[in-house]
C-alpha atoms as a PDB file:
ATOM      1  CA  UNK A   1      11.393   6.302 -26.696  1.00  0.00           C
ATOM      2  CA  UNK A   2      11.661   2.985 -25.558  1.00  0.00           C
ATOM      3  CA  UNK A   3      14.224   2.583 -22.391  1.00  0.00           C
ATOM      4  CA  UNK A   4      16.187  -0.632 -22.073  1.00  0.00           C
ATOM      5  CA  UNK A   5      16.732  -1.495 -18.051  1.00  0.00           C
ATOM      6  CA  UNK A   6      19.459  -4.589 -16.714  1.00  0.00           C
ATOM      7  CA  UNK A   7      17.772  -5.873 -14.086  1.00  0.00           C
ATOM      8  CA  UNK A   8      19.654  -6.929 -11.045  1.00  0.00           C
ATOM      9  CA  UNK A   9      20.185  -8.920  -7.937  1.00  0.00           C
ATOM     10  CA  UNK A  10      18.660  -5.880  -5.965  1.00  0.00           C
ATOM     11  CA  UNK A  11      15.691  -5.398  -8.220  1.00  0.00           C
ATOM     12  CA  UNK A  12      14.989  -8.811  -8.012  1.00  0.00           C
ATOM     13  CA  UNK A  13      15.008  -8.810  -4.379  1.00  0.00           C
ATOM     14  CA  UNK A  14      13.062  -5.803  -4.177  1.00  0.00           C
ATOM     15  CA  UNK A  15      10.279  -7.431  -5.941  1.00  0.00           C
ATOM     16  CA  UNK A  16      10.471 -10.411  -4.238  1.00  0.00           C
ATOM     17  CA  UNK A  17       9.714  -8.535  -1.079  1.00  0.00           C
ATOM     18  CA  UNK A  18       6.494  -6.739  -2.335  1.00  0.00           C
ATOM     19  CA  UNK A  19       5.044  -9.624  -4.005  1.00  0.00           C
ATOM     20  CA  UNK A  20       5.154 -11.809  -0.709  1.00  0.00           C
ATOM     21  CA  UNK A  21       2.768  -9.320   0.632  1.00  0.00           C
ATOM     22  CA  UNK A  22       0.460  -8.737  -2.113  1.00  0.00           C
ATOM     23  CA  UNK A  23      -2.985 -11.169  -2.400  1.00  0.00           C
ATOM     24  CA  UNK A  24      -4.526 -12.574  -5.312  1.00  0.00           C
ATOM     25  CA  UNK A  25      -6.905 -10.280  -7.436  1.00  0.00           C
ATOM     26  CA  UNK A  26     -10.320 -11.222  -8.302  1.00  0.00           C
ATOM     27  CA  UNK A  27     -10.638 -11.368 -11.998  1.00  0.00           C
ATOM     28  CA  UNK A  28      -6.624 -11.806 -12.701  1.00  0.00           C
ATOM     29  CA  UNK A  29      -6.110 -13.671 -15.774  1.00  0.00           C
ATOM     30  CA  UNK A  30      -3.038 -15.180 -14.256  1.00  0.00           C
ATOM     31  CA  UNK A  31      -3.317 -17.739 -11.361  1.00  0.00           C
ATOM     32  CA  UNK A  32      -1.183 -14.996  -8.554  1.00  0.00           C
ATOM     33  CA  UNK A  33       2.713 -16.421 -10.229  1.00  0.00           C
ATOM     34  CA  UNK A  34       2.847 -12.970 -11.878  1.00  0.00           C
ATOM     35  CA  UNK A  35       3.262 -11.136  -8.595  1.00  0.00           C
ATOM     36  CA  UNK A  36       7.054 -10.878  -8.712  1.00  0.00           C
ATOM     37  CA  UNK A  37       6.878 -10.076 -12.426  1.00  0.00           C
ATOM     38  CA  UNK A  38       4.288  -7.393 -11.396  1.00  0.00           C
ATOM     39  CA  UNK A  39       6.457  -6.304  -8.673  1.00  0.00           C
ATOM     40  CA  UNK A  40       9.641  -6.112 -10.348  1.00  0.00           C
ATOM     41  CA  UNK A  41       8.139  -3.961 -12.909  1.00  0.00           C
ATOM     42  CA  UNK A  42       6.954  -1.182 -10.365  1.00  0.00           C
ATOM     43  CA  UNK A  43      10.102  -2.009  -9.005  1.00  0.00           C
ATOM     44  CA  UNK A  44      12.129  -0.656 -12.541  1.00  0.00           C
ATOM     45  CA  UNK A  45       9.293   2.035 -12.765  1.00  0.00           C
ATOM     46  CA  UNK A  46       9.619   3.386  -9.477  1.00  0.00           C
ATOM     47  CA  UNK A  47      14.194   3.530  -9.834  1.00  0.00           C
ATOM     48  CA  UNK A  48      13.390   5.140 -12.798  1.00  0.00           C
ATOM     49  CA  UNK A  49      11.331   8.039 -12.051  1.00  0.00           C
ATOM     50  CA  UNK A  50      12.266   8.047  -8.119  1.00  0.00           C
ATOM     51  CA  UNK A  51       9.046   7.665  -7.084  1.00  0.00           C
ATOM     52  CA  UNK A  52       6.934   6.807  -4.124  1.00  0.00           C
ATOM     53  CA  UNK A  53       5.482   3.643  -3.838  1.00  0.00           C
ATOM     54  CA  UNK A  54       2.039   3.711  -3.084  1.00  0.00           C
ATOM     55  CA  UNK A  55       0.548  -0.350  -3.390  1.00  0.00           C
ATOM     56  CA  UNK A  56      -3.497   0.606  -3.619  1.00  0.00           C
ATOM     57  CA  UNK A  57      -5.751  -1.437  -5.365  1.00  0.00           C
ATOM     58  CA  UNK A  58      -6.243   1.986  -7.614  1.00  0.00           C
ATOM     59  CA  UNK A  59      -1.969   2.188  -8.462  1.00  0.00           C
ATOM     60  CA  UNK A  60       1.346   1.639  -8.024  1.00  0.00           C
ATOM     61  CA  UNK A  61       3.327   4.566  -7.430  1.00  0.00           C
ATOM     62  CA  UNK A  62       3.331   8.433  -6.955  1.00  0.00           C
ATOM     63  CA  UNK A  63       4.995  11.229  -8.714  1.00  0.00           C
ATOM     64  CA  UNK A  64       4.964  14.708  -9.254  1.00  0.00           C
ATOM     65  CA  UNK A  65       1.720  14.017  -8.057  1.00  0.00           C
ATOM     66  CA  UNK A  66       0.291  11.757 -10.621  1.00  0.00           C
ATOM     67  CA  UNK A  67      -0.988   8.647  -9.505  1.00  0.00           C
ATOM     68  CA  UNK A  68       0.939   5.704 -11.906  1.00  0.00           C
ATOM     69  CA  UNK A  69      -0.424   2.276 -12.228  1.00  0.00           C
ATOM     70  CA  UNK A  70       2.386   0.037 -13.618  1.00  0.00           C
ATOM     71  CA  UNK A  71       1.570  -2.955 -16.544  1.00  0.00           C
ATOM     72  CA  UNK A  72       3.684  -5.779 -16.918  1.00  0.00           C
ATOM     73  CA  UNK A  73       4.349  -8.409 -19.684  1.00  0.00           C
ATOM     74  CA  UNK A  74       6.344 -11.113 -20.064  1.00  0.00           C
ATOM     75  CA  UNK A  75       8.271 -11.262 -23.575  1.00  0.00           C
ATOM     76  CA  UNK A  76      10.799 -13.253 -25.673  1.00  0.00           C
ATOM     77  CA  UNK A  77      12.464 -10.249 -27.410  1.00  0.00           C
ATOM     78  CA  UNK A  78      13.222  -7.078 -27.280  1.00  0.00           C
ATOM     79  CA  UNK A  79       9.873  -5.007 -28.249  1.00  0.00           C
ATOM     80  CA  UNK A  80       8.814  -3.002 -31.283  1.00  0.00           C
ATOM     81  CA  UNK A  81       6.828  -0.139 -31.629  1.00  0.00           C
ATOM     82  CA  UNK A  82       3.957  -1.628 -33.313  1.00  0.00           C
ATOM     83  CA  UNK A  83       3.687  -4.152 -30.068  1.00  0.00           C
ATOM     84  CA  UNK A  84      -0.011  -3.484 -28.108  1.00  0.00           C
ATOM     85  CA  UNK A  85       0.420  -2.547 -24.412  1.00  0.00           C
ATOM     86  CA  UNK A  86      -2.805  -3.984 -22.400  1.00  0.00           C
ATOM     87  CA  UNK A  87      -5.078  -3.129 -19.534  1.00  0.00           C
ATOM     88  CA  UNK A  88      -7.452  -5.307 -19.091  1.00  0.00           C
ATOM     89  CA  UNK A  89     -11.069  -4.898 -19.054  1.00  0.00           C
ATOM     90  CA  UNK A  90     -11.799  -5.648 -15.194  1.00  0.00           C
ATOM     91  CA  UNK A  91      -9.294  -2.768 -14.588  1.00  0.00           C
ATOM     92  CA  UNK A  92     -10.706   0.384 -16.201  1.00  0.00           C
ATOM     93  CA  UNK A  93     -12.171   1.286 -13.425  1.00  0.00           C
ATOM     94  CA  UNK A  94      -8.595   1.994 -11.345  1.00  0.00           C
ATOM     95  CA  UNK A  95      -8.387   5.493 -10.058  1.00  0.00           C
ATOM     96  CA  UNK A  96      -5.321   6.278 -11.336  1.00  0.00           C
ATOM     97  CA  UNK A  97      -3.737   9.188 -13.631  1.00  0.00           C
ATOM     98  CA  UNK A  98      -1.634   7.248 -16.204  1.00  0.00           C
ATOM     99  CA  UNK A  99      -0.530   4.118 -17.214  1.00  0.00           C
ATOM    100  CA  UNK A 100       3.215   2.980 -17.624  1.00  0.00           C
ATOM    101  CA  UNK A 101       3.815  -0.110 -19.220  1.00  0.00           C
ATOM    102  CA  UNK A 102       7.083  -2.301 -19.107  1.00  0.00           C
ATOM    103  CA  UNK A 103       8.263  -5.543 -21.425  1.00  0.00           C
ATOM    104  CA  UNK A 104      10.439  -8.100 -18.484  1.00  0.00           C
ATOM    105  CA  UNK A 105      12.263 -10.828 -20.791  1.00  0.00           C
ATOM    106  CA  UNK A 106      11.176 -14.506 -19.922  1.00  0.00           C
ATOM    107  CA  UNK A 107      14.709 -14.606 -18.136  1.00  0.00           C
ATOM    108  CA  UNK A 108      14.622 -11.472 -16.086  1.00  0.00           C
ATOM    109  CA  UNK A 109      17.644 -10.708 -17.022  1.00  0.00           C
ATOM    110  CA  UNK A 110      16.271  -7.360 -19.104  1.00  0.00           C
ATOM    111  CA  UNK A 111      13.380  -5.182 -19.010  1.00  0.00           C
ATOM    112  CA  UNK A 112      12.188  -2.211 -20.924  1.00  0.00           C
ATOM    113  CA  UNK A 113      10.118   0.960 -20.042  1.00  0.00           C
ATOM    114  CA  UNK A 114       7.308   1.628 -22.740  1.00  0.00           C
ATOM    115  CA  UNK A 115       6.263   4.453 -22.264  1.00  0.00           C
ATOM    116  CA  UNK A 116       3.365   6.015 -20.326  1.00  0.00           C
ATOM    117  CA  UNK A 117       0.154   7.609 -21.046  1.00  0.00           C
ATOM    118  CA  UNK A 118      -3.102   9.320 -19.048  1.00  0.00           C
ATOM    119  CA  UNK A 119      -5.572   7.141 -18.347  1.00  0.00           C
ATOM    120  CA  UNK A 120      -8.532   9.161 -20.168  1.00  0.00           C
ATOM    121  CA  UNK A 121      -6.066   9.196 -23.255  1.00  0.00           C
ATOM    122  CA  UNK A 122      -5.662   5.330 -23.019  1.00  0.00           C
ATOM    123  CA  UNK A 123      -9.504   4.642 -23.032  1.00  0.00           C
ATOM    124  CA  UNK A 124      -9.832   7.888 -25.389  1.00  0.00           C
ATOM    125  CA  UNK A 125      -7.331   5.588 -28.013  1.00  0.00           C
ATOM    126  CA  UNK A 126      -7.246   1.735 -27.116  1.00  0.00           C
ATOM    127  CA  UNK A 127      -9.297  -0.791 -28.809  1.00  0.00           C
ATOM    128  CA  UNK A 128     -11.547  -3.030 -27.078  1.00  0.00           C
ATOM    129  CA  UNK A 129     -11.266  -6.938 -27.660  1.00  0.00           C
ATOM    130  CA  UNK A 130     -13.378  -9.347 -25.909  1.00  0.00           C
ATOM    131  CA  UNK A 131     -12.151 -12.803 -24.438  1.00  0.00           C
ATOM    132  CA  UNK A 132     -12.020 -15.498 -27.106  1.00  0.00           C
ATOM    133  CA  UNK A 133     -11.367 -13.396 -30.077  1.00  0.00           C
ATOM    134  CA  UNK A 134      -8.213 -13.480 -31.997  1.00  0.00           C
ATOM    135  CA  UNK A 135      -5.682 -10.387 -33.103  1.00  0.00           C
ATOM    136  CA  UNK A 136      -5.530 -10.764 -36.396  1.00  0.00           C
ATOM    137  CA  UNK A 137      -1.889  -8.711 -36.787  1.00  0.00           C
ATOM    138  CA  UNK A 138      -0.201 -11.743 -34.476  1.00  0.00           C
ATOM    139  CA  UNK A 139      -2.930 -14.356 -33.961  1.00  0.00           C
ATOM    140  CA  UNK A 140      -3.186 -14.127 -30.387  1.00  0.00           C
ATOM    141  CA  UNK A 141      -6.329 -15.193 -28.643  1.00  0.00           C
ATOM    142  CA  UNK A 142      -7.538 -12.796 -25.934  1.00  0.00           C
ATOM    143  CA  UNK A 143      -7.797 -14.445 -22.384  1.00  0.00           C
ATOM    144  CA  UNK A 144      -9.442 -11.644 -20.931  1.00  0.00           C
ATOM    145  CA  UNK A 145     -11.794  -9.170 -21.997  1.00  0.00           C
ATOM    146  CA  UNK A 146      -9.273  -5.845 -22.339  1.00  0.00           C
ATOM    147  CA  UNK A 147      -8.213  -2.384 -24.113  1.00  0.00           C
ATOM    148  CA  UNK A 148      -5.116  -2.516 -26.626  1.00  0.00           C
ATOM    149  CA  UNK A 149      -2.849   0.445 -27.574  1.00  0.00           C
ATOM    150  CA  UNK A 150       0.195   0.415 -29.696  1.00  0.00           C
ATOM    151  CA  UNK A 151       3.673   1.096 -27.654  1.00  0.00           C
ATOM    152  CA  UNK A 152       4.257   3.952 -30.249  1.00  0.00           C
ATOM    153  CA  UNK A 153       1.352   5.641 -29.105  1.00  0.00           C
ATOM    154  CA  UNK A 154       2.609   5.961 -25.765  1.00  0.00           C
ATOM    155  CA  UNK A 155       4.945   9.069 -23.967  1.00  0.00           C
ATOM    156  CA  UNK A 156       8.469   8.786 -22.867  1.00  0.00           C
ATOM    157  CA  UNK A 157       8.719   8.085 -19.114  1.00  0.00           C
ATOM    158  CA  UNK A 158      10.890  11.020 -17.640  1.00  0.00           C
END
């Protein structure tokens, strides 16, 4: 089940915070502006679950002892199920447990929780797609070498 999330003043602020001290990553397919979007999803992630943050190159946030790496889009509209959630290639190699992704409208007004999955289930499920080639159910052209997986292939976050 998809969860719908308000952001606010303090979330923003939050976010703010961590991505002032975060660096640029080698291989990014964004030029380091996505930090705060980044941010404010572990930010929504970590309220959520009341978890621990953790900021390692490897993931995001702790709970119940799973180790949670947090992936953020920007989007235009509320998502659907059949939307792809996306780790890029240059990433599979994160030691983390489980992925949770997160949709952040281009305002930041609203945000929603995917859904989460384990990392070996991910990379058991996802299709590949190399940089250059074009999804053929929305025509977008991959920037990045990465993995795909449909949203409604993902867990509730609980």
């Amino acid at each position: 089940m998809i969860i719908p999330v308000d952001i606010n003043e303090d979330m923003m602020r939050n976010a703010a915070k961590k991505a002032a001290n975060m660096v640029f990553l080698n291989g990014s397919i964004t030029n380091g502006t996505s930090n705060v979007l980044g941010s404010l999803g572990e930010v929504i992630v970590q309220q959520h679950l009341n978890a621990s943050p953790s900021n390692t190159f490897d993931y995001d946030l702790v709970h119940e002892g799973r180790r949670i790496d947090v992936k953020t889009k920007r989007c235009d509209s509320e998502p659907l199920s059949h939307y792809d959630c996306s780790v890029a290639a240059h990433g599979s190699d994160q030691d983390c447990d489980e992925y949770v992704f997160v949709r952040i409208l281009h305002n930041l007004k609203r945000a929603w929780i995917l859904g989460k999955i384990s990392k070996q289930d991910f990379y058991d499920k996802a299709c590949r797609h190399s940089k250059g080639e074009v999804d053929p159910s929305n025509n977008y052209t991959f920037r990045a070498d990465c993995y795909n997986i449909p949203i409604s292939e993902l867990q509730e976050v609980v």
